[in-house]
Protein backbone atom coordinates (compact mmCIF):
# COMPACT_ATOMS: atom_id res chain seq x y z
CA UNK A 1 58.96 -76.90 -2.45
CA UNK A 2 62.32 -77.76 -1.48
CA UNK A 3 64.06 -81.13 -1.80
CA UNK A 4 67.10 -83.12 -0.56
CA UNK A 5 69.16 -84.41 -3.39
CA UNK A 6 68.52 -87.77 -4.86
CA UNK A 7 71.66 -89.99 -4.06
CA UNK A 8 70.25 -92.31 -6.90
CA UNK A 9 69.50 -90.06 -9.64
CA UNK A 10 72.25 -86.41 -8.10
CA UNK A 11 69.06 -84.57 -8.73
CA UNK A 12 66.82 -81.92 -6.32
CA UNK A 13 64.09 -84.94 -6.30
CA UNK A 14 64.39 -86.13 -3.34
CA UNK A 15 62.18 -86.36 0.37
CA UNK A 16 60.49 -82.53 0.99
CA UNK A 17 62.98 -80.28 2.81
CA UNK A 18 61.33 -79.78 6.47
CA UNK A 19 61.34 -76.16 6.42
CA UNK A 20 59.49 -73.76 8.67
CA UNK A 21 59.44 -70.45 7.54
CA UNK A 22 57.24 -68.71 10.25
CA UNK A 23 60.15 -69.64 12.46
CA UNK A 24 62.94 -68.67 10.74
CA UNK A 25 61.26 -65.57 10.29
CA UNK A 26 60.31 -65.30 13.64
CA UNK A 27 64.09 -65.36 14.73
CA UNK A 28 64.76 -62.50 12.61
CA UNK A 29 62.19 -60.33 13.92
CA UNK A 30 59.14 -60.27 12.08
CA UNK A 31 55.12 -61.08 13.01
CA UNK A 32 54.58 -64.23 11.23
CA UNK A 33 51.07 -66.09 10.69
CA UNK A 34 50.71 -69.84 9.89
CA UNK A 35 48.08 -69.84 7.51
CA UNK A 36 45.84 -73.36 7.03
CA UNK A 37 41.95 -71.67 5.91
CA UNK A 38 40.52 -68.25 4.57
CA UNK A 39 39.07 -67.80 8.03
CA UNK A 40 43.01 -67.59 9.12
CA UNK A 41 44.05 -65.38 6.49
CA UNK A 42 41.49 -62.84 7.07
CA UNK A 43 42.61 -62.43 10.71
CA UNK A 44 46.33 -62.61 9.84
CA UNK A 45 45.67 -59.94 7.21
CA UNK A 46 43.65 -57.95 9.27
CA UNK A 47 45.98 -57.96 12.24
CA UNK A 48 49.25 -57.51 10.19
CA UNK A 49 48.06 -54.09 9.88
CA UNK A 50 48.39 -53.07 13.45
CA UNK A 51 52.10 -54.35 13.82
CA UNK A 52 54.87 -51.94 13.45
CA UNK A 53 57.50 -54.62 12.04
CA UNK A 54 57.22 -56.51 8.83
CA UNK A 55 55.11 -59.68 8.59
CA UNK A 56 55.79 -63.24 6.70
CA UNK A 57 52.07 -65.06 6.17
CA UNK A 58 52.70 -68.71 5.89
CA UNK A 59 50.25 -70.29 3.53
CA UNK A 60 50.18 -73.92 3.80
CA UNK A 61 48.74 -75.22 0.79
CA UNK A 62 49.12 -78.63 -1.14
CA UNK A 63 52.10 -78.69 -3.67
CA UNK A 64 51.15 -78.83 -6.88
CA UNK A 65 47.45 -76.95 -6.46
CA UNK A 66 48.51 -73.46 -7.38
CA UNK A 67 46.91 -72.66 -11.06
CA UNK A 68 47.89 -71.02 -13.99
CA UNK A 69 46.07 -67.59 -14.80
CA UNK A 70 46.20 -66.16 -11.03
CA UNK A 71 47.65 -62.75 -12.35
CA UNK A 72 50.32 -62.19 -9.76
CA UNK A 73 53.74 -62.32 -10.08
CA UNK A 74 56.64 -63.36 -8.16
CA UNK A 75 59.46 -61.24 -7.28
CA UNK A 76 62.68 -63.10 -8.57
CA UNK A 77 65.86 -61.41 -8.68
CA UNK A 78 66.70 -61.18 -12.69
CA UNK A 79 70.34 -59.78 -13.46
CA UNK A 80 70.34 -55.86 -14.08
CA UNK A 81 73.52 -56.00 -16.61
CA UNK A 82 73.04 -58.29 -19.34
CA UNK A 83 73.32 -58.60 -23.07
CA UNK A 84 70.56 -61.17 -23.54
CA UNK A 85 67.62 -59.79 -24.97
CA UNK A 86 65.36 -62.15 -22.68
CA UNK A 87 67.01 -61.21 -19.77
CA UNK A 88 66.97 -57.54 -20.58
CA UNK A 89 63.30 -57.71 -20.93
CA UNK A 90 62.67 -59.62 -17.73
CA UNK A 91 64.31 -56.99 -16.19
CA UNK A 92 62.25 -54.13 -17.77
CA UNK A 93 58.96 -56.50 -16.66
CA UNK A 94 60.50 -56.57 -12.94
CA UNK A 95 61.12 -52.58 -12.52
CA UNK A 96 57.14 -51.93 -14.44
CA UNK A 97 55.75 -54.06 -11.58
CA UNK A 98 57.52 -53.15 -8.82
CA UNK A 99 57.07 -49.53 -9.84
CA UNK A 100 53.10 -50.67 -9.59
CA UNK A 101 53.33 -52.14 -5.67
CA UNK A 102 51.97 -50.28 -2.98
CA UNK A 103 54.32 -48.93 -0.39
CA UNK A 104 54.12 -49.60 3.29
């Protein structure tokens, strides 16, 4: 989630950002599907495969509900050229996985 700034405290903590990612993605191009139930996602799943452009799915779901232990991962850009040790291994983690994703 996404927050204004906090004029009290200067920190990201503030009122929810208003963003709308189906339309921003909409405006450059791609299929996108608001997502609120399962019922939804099926349909936006099954009828992402007949579009010839890229799709964003926009999954509403209530901040803070997402568990630990889901065994995914998210793609976050982690520096290619670094000396720290962490950093180098997060880097080796990134290329296994995205060697592992399935091409479209």
């Amino acid at each position: 989630m996404f927050r204004f700034c906090n004029p009290d405290s200067g920190e990201l903590d503030g009122a929810p950002i208003p963003l709308d990612f189906a339309k921003n993605a909409k405006g450059y191009g791609l299929k996108t599907y608001t997502i609120r139930t399962e019922e939804e996602l099926k349909a936006a799943l099954k009828d992402a495969l007949t579009q010839p452009s890229p799709v964003l799915y926009d999954i509403k779901v209530v901040p803070g509900t997402m568990t630990p232990g889901h065994e995914s991962w998210w793609r976050v850009g982690v520096a290619e050229v670094s000396t720290q040790p962490r950093v180098q291994a997060a880097y080796e983690s990134l290329k296994q996985h995205v060697s592992q994703t399935r091409k479209f």
